[in-house]
N, C-alpha and C. Protein backbone atom coordinates (compact mmCIF):
# COMPACT_ATOMS: atom_id res chain seq x y z
N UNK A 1 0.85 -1.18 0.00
CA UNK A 1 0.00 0.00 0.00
C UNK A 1 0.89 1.24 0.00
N UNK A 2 0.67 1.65 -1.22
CA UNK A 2 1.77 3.02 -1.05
C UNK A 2 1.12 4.61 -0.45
N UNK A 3 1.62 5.51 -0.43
CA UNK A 3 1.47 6.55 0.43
C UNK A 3 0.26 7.39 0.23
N UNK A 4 -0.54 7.21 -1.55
CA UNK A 4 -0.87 8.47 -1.90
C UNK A 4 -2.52 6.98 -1.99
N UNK A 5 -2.59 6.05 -1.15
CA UNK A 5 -3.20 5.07 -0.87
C UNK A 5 -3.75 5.25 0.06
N UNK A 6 -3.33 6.04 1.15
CA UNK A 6 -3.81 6.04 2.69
C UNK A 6 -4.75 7.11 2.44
N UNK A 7 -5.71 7.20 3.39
CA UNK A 7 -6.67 8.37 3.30
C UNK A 7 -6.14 9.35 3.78
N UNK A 8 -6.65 10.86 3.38
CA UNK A 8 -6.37 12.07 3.47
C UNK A 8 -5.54 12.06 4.58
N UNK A 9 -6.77 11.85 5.42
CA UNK A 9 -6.34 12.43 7.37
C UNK A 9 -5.00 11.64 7.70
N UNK A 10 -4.54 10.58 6.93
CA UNK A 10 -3.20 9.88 7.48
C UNK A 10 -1.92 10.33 7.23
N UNK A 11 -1.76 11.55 6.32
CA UNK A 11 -1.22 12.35 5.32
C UNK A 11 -1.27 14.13 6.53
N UNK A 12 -1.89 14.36 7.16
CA UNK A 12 -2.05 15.37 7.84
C UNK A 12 -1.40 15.51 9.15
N UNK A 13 -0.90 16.63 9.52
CA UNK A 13 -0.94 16.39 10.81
C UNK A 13 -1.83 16.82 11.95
N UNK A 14 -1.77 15.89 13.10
CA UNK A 14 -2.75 16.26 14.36
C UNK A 14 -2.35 17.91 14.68
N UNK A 15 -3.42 18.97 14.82
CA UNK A 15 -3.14 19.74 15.88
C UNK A 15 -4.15 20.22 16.47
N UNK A 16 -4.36 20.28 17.70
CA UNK A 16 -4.97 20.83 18.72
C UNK A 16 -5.84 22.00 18.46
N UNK A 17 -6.86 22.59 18.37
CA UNK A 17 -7.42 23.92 18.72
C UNK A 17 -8.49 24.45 19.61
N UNK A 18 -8.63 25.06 20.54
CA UNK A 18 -9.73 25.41 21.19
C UNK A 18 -10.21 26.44 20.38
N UNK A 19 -11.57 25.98 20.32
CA UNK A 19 -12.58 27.12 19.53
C UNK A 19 -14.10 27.23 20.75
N UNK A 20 -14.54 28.34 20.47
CA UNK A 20 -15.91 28.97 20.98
C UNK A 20 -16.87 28.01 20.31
N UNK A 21 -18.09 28.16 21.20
CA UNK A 21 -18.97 27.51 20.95
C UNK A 21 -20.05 26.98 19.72
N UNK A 22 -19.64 29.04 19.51
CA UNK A 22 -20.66 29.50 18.33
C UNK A 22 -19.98 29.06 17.13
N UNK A 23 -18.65 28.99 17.37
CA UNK A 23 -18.02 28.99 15.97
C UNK A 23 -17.64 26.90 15.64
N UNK A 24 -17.80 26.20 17.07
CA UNK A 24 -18.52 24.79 16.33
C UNK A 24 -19.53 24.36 15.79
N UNK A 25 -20.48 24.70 16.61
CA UNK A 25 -21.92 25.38 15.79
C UNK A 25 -21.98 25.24 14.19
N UNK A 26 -21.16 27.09 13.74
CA UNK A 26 -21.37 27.26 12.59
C UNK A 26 -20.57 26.25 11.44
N UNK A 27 -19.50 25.94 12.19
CA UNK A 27 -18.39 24.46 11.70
C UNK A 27 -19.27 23.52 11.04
N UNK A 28 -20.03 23.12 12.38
CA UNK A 28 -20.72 21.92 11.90
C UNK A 28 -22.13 22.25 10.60
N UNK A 29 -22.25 23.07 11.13
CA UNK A 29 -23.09 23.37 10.41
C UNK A 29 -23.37 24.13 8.84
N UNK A 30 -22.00 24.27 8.48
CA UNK A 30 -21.49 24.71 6.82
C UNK A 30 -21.52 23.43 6.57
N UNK A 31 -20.35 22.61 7.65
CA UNK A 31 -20.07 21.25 6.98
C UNK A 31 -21.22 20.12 6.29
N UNK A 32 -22.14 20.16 7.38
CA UNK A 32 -23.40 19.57 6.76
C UNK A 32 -23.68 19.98 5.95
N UNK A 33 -24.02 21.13 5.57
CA UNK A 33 -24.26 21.77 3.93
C UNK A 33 -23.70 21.75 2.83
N UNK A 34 -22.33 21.56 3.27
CA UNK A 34 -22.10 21.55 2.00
C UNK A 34 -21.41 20.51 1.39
N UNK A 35 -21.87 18.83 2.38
CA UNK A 35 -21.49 17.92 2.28
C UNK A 35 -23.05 16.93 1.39
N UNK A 36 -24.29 17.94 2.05
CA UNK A 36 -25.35 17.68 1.48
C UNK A 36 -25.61 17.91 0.01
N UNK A 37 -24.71 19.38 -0.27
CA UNK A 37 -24.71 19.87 -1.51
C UNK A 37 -23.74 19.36 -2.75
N UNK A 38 -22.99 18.63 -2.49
CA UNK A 38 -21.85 17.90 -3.19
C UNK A 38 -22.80 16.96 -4.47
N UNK A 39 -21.95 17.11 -5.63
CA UNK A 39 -21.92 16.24 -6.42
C UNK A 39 -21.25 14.82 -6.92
N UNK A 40 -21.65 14.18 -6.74
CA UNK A 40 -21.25 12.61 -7.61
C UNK A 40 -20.15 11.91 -6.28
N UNK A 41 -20.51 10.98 -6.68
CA UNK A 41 -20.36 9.54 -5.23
C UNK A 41 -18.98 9.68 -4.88
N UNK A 42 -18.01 10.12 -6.27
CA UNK A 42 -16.54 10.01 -5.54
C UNK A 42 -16.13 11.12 -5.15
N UNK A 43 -16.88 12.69 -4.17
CA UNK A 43 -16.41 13.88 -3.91
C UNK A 43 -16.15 13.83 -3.18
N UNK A 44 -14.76 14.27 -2.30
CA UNK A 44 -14.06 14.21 -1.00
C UNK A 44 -15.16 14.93 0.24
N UNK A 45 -15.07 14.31 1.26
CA UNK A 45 -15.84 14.30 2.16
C UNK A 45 -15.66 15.94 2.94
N UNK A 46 -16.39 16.27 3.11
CA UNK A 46 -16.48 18.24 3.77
C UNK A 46 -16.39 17.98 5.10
N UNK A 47 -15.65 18.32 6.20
CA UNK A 47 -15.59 17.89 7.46
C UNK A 47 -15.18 19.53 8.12
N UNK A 48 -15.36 19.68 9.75
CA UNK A 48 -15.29 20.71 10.22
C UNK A 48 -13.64 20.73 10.02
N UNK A 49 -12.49 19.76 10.13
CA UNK A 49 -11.66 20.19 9.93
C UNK A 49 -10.94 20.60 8.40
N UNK A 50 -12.13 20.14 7.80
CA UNK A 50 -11.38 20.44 6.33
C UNK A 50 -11.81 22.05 5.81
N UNK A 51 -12.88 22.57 6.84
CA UNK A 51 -12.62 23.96 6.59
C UNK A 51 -12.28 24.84 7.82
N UNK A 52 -11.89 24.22 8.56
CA UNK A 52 -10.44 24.77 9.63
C UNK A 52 -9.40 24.70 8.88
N UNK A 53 -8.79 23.77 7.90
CA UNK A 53 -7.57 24.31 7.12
C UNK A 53 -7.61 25.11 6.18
N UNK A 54 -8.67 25.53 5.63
CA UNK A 54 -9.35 26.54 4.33
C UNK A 54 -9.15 27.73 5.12
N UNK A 55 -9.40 27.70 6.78
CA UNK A 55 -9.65 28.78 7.18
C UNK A 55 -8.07 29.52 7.65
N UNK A 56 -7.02 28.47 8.03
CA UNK A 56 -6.06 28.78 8.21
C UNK A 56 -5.04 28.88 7.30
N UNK A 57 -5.33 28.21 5.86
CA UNK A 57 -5.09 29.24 4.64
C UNK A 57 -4.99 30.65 4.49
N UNK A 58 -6.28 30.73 4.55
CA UNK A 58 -6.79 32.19 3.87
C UNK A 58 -6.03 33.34 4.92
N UNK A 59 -5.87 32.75 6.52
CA UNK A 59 -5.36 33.52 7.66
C UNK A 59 -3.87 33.40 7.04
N UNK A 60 -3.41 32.56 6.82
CA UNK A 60 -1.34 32.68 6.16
C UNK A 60 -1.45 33.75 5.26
N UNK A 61 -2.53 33.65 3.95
CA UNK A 61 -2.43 34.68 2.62
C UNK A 61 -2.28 35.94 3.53
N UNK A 62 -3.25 36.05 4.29
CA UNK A 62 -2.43 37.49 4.72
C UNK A 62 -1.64 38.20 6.33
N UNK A 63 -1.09 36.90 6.05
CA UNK A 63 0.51 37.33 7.36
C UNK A 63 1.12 38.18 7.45
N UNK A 64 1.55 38.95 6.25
CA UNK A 64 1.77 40.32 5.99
C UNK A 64 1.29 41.21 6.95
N UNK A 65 -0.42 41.26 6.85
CA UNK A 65 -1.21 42.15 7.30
C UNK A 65 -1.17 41.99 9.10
N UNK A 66 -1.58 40.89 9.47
CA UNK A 66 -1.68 40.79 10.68
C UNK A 66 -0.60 41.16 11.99
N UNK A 67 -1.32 42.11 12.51
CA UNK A 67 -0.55 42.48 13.60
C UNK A 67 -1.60 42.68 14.70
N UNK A 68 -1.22 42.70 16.27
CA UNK A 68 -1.52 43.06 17.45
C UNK A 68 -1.06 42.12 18.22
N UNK A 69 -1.72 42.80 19.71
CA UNK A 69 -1.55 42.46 20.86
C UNK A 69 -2.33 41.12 21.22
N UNK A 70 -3.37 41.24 21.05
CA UNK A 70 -4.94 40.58 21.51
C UNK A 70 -5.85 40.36 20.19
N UNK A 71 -6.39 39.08 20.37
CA UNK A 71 -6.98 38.19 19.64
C UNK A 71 -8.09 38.92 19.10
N UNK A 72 -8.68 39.65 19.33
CA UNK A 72 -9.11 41.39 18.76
C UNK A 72 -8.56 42.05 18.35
N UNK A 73 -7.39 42.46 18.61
CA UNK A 73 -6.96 43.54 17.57
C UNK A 73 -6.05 42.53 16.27
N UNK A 74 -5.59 41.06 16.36
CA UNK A 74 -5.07 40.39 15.48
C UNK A 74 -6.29 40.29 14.36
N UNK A 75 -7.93 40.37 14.91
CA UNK A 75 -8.73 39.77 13.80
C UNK A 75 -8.99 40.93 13.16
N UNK A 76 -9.11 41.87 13.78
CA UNK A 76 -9.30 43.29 13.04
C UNK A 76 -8.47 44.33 12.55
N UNK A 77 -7.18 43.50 12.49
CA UNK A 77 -5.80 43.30 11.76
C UNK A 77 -5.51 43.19 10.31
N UNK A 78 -6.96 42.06 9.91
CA UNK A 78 -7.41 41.37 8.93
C UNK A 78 -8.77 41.17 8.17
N UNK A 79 -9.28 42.49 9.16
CA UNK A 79 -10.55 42.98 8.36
C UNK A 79 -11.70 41.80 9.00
N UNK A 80 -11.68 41.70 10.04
CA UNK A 80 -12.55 40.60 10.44
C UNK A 80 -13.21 40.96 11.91
């Protein structure tokens, strides 16, 4: 069984995050949608962590930008 054989998640690494309530909530709840909304039997599966890494993407594109002290002034750093 070679490497590009194993499923996604075996290929990733583990990391840790504490998140707010609201924002598992809304996790779970894109994820269902847009796992409901998918086309054709072989489309990779939509999971809360697969748009926790979409989300920590889009947060690298702009590293540049981000600055502060506090987890407030870092998000509104970034227009958020």
């Amino acid at each position: 069984m070679g490497e590009s054989d194993l499923p996604r998640y075996l290929s990733l690494t583990r990391k840790e995050a504490r998140i707010r309530d609201d924002q598992a909530e809304a996790l779970a709840t894109l994820s269902r949608r847009l796992m409901r909304s998918r086309r054709g039997a072989g489309a990779e599966r939509i999971t809360d962590n697969t748009l926790i890494r979409i989300g920590i993407d889009l947060l690298l594109q702009h590293a540049d930008q981000i600055e502060g002290a506090t987890e407030d002034e870092l998000r509104k750093s970034v227009s958020l």
